[in-house]
N, C-alpha and C. Protein backbone atom coordinates (compact mmCIF):
# COMPACT_ATOMS: atom_id res chain seq x y z
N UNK A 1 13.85 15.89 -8.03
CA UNK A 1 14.45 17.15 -7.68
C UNK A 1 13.47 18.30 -7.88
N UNK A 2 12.61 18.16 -8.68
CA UNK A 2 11.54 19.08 -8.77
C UNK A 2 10.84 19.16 -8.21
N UNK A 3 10.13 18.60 -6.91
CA UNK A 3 9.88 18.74 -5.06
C UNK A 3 10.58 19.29 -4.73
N UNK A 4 11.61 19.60 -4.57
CA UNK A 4 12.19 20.59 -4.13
C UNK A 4 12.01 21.68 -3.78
N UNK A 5 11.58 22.81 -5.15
CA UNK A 5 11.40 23.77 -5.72
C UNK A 5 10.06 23.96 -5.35
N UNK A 6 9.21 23.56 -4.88
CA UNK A 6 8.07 23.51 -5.27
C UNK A 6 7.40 24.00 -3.61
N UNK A 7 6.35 25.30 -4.38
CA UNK A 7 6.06 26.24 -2.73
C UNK A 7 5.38 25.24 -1.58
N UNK A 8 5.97 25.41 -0.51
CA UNK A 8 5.62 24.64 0.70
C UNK A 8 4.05 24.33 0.41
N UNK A 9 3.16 25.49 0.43
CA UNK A 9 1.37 25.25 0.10
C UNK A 9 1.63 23.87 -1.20
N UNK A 10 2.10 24.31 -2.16
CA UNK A 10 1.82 22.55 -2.96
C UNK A 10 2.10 21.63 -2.62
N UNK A 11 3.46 21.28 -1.78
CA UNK A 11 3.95 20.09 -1.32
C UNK A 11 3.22 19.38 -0.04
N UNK A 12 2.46 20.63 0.46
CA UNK A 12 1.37 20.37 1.76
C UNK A 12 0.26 19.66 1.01
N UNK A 13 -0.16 19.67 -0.21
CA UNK A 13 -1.67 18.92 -0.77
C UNK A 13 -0.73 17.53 -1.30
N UNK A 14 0.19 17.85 -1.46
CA UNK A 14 0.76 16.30 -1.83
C UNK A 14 0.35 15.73 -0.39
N UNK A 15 1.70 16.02 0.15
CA UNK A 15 1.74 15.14 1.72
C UNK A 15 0.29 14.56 2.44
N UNK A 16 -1.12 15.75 2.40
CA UNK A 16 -2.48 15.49 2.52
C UNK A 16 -2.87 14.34 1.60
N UNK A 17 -2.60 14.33 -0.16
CA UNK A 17 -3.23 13.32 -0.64
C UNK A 17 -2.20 11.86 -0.14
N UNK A 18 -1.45 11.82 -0.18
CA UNK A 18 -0.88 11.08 0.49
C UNK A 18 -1.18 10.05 1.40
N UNK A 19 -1.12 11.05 2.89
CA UNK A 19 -1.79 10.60 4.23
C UNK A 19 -3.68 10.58 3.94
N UNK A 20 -4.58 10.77 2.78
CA UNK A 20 -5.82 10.72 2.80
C UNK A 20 -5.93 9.31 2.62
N UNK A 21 -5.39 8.67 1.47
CA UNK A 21 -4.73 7.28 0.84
C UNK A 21 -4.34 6.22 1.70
N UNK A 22 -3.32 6.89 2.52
CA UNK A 22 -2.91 5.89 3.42
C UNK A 22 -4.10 5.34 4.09
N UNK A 23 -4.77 6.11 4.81
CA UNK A 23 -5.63 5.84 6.05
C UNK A 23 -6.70 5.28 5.14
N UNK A 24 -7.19 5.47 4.03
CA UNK A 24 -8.13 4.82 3.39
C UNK A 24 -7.74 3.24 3.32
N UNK A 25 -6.55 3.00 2.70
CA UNK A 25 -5.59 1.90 2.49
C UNK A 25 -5.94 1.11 3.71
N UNK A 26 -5.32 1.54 4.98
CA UNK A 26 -4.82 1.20 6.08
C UNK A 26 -6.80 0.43 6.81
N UNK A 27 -7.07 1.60 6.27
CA UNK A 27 -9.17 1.21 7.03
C UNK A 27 -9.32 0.10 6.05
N UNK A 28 -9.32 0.01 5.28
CA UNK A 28 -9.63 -1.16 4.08
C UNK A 28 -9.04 -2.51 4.06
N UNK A 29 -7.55 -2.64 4.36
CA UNK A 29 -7.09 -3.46 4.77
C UNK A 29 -7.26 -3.97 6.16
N UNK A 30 -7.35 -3.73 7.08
CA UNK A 30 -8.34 -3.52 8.13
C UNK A 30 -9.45 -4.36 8.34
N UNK A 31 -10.21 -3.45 7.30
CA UNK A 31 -11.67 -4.48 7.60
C UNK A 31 -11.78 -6.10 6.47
N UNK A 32 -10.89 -6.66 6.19
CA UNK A 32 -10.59 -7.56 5.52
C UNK A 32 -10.11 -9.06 6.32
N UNK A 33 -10.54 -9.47 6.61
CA UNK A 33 -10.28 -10.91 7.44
C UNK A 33 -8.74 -11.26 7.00
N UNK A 34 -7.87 -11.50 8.03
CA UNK A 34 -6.77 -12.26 7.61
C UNK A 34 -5.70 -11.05 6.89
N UNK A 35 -5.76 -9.56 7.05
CA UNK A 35 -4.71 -8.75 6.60
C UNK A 35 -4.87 -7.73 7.78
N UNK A 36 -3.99 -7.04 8.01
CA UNK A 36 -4.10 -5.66 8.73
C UNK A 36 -3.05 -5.07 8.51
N UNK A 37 -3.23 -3.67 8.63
CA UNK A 37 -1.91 -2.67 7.90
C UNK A 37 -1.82 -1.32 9.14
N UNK A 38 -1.08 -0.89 9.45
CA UNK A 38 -1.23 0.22 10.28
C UNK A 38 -0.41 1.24 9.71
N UNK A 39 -0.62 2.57 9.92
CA UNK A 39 -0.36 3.91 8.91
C UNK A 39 1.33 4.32 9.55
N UNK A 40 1.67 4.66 8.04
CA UNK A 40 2.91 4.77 8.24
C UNK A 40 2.91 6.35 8.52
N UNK A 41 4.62 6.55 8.89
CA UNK A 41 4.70 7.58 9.42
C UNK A 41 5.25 8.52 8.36
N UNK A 42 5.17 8.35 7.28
CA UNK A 42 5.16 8.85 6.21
C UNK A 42 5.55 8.34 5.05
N UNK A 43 5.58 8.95 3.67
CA UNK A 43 6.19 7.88 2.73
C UNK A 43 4.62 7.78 1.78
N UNK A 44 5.16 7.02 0.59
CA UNK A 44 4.03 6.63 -0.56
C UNK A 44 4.04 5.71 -0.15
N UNK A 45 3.95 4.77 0.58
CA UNK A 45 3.53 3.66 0.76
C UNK A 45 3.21 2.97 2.21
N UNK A 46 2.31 1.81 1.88
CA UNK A 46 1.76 1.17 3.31
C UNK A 46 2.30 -0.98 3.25
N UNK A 47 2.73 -0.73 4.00
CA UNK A 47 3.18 -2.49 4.14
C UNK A 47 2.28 -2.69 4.64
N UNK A 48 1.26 -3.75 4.31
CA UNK A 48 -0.02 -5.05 4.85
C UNK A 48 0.93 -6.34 4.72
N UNK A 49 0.19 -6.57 5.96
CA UNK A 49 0.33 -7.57 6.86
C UNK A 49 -0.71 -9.00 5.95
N UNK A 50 -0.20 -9.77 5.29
CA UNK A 50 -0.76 -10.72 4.54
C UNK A 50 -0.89 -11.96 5.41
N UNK A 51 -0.14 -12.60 6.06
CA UNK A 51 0.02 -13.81 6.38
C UNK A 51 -1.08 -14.41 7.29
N UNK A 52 -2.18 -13.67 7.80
CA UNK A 52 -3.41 -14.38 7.90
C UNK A 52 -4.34 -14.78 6.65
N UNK A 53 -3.66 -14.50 5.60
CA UNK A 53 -3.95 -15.12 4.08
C UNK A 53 -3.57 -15.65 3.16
N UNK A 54 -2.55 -15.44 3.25
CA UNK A 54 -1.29 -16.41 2.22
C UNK A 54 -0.22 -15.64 3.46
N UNK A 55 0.71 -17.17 4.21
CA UNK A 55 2.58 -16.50 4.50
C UNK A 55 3.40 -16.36 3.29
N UNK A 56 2.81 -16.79 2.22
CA UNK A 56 3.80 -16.80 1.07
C UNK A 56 3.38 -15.71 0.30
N UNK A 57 4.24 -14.02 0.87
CA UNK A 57 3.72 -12.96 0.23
C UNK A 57 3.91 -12.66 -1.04
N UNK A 58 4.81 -13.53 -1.70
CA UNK A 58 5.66 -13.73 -3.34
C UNK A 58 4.19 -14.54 -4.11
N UNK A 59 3.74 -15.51 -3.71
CA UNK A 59 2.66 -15.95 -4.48
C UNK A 59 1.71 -15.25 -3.95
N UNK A 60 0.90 -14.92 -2.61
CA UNK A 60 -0.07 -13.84 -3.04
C UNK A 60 -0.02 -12.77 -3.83
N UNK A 61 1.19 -12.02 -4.02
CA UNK A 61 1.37 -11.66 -4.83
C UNK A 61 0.92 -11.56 -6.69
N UNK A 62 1.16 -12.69 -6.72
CA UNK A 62 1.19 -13.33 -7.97
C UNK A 62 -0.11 -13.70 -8.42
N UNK A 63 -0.75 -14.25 -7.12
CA UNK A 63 -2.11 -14.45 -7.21
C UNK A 63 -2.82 -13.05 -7.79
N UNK A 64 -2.46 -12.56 -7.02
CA UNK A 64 -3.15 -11.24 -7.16
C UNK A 64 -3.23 -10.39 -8.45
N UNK A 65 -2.37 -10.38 -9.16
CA UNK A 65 -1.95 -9.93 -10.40
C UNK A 65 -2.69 -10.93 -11.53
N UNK A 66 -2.22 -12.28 -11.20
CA UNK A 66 -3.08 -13.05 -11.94
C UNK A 66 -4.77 -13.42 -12.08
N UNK A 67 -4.72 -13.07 -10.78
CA UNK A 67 -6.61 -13.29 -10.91
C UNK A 67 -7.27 -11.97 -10.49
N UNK A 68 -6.59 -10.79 -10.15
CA UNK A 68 -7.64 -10.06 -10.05
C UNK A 68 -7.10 -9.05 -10.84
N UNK A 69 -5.86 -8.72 -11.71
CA UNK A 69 -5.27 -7.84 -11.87
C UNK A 69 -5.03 -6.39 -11.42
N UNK A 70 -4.53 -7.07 -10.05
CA UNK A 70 -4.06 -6.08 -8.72
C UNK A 70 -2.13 -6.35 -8.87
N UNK A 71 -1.77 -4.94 -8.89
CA UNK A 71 -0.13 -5.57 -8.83
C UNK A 71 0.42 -4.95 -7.59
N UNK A 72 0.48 -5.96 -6.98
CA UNK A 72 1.66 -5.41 -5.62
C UNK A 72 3.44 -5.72 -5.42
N UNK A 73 3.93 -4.98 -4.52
CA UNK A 73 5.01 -5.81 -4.69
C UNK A 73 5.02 -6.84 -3.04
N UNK A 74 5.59 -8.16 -3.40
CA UNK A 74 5.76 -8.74 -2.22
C UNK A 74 6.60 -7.92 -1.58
N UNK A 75 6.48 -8.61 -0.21
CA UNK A 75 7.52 -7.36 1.01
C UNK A 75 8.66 -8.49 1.01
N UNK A 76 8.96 -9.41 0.76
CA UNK A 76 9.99 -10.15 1.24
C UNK A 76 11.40 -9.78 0.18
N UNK A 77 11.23 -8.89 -0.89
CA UNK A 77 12.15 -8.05 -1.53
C UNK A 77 13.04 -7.50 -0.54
N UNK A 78 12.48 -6.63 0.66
CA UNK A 78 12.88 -6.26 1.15
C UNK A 78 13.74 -6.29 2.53
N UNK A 79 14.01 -7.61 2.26
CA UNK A 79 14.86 -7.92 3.77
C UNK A 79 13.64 -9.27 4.06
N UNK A 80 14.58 -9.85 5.20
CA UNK A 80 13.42 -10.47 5.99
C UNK A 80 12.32 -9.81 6.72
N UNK A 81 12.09 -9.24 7.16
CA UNK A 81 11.29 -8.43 8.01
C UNK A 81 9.77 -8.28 7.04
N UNK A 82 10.10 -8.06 5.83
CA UNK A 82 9.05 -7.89 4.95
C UNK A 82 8.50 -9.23 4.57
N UNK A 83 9.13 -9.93 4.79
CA UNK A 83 8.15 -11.30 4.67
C UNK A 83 6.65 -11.48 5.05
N UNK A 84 5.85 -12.10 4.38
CA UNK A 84 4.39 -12.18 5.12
C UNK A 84 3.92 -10.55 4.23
N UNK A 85 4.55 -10.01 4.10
CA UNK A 85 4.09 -8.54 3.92
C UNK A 85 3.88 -8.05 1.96
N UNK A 86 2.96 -7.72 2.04
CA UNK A 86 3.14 -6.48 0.62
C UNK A 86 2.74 -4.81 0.65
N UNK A 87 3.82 -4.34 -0.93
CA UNK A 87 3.83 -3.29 -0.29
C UNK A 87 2.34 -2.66 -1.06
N UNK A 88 2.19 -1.95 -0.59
CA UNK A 88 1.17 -1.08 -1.47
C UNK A 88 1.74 0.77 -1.74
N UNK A 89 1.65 0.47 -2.97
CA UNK A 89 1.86 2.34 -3.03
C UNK A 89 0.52 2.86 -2.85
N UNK A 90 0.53 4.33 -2.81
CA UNK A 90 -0.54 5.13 -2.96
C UNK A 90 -0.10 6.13 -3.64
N UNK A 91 0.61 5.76 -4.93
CA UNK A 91 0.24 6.85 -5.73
C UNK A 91 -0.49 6.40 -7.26
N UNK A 92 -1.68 5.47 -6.60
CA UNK A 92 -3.02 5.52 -7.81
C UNK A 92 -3.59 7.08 -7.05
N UNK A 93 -4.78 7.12 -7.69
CA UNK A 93 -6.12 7.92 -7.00
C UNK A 93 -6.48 6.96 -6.05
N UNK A 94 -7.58 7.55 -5.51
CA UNK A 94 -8.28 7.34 -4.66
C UNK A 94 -9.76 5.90 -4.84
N UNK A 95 -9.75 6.27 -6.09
CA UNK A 95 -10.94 5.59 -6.89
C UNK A 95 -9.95 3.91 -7.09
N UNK A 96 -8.93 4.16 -7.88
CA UNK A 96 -7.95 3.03 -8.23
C UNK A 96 -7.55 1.96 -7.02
N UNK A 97 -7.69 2.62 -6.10
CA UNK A 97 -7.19 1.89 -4.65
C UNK A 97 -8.30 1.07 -4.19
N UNK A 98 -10.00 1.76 -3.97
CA UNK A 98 -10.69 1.09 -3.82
C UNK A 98 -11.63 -0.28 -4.78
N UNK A 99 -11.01 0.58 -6.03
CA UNK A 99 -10.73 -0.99 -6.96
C UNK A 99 -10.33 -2.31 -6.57
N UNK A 100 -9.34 -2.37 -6.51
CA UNK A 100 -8.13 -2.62 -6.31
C UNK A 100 -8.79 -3.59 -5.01
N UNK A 101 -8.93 -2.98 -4.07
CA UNK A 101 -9.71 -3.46 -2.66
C UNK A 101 -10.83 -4.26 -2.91
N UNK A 102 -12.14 -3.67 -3.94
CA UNK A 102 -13.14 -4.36 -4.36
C UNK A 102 -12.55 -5.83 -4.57
């Protein structure tokens, strides 16, 4: 509720760091064999497309946390549709994401 309140100019550098994230996200996943993600139309977050790497987005998942200590959430939480999929937020930094990617 405290977005709300908050002068249009601040909520504009949110929405920017935001969409800077995404498209970083979205290029990164991208250039990765076997994932691709395309930019959402708004929102903290980006669904990648996993299943040219694991279809089982619940154990990549898991993998992921376990061996690289990356935590995502699987997409198949979310309905069928999210299957194959995880989500990624973007509200690390900028630095944390390309971690994360490394």
């Amino acid at each position: 509720m405290v977005a709300l309140g908050l002068p249009e100019a601040e909520l504009a550098s949110y929405r920017m760091a935001f969409r800077d994230r995404a498209e970083r996200v979205v290029a990164r996943a991208n250039a990765l064999q076997g994932l691709s993600a395309a930019m959402p139309a708004g929102g903290m977050f980006v669904m990648l497309d996993c299943r040219g790497v694991d279809p089982d987005d619940q154990r990549l998942a898991r993998r992921l946390l376990d061996e690289a200590q990356v935590a995502v959430v699987s997409g198949s939480g979310f309905g069928p549709g999210g299957r194959g999929h995880l989500r990624i937020s973007l509200t690390p930094e900028t630095e944390t994401l390309d971690l994360a990617f490394d």
